[in-house]
Protein backbone atom coordinates (compact mmCIF):
# COMPACT_ATOMS: atom_id res chain seq x y z
CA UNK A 1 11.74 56.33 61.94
CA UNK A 2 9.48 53.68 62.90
CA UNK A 3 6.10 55.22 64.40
CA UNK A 4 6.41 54.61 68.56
CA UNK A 5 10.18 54.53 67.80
CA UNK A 6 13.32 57.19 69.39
CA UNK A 7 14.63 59.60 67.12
CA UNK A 8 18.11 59.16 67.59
CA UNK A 9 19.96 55.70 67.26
CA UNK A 10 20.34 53.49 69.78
CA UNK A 11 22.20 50.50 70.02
CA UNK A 12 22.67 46.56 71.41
CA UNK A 13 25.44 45.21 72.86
CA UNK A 14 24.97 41.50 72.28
CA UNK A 15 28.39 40.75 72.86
CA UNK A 16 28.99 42.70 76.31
CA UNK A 17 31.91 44.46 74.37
CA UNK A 18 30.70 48.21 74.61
CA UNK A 19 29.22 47.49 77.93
CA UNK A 20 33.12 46.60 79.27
CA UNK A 21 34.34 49.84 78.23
CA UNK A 22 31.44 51.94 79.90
CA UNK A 23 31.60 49.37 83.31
CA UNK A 24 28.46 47.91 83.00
CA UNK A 25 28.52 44.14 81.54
CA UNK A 26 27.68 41.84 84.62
CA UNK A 27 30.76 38.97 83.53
CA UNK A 28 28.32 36.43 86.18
CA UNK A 29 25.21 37.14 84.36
CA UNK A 30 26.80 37.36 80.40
CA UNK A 31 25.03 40.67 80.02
CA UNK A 32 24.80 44.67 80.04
CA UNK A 33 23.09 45.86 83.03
CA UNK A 34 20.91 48.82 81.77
CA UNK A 35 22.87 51.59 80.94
CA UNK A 36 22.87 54.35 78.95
CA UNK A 37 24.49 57.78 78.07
CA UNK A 38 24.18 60.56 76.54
CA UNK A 39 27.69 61.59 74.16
CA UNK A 40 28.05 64.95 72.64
CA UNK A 41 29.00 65.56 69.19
CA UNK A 42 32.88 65.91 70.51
CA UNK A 43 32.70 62.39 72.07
CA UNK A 44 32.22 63.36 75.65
CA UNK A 45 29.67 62.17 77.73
CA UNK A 46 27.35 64.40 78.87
CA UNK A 47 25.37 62.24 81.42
CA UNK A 48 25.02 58.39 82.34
CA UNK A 49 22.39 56.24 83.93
CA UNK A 50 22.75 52.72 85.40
CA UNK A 51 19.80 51.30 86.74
CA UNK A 52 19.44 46.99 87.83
CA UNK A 53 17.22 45.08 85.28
CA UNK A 54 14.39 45.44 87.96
CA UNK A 55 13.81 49.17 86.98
CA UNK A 56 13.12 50.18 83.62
CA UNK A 57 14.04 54.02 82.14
CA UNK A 58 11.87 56.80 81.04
CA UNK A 59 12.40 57.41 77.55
CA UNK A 60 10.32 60.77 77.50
CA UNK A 61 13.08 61.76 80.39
CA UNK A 62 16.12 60.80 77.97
CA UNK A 63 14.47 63.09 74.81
CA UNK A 64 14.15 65.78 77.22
CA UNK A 65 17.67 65.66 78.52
CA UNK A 66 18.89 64.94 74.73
CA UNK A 67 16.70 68.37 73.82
CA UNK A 68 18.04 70.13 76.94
CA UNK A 69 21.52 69.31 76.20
CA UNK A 70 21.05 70.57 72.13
CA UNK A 71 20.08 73.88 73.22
CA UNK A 72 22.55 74.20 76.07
CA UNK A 73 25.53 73.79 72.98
CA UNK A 74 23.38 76.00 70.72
CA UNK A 75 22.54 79.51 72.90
CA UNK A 76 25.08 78.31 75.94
CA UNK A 77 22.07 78.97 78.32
CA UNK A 78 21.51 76.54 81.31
CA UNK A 79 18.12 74.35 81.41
CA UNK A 80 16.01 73.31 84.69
CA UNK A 81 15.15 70.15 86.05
CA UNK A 82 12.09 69.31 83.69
CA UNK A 83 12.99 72.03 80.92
CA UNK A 84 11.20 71.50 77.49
CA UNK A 85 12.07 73.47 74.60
CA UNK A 86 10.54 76.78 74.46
CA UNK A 87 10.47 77.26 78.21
CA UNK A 88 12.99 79.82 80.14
CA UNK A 89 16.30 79.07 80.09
CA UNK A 90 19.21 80.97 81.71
CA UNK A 91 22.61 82.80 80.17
CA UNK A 92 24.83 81.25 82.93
CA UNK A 93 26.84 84.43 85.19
CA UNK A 94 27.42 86.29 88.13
CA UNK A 95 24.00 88.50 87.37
CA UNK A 96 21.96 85.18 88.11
CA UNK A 97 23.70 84.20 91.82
CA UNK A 98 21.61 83.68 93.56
CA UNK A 99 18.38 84.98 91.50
CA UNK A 100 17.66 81.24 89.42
CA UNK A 101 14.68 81.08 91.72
CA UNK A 102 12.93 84.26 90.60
CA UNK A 103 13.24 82.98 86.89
CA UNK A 104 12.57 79.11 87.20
CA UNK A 105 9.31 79.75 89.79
CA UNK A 106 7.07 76.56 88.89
């Protein structure tokens, strides 16, 4: 990995083919609006952001969801808005109606 670089791949879709399939090539404009997505292991996708070219993404936010998702298919737990690894997380149930509050206090 390239120092200042992601560690996971990304790709480009120069071509506008992947960006048919996902809804988000602008045909007028020849291009992918900005898009991206976050696909499991099994192929599904797990979350999705389309922003216009006049806002740019957080790529701090998209490790943090990409970590957040990892340990949610690891322990099964459920993460907080903001979650970072090491912080609680939650065993999702009927025991926690109602109670998330007392455990995710900021």
């Amino acid at each position: 990995m390239v120092k200042g670089g992601v560690p996971f791949p990304m790709l480009s879709d120069a071509g506008g083919r992947i960006g048919k399939v996902y809804g988000v090539y602008d045909e007028g404009a020849g291009v992918d609006i900005r898009g991206r997505f976050i696909i499991d292991p099994d192929f599904v996708i797990r979350a999705m952001e389309v922003l216009t070219p006049e806002v740019g993404r957080s790529p701090d936010e998209l490790v943090r969801q990409i970590k957040a998702f990892q340990h949610v298919r690891a322990t099964g737990e459920v993460t907080p808005s903001g979650w970072q690894p090491g912080q609680v997380a939650l065993k999702p149930g009927p025991a926690v109606v109602g109670k998330v509050w007392q455990a995710w206090k900021p």
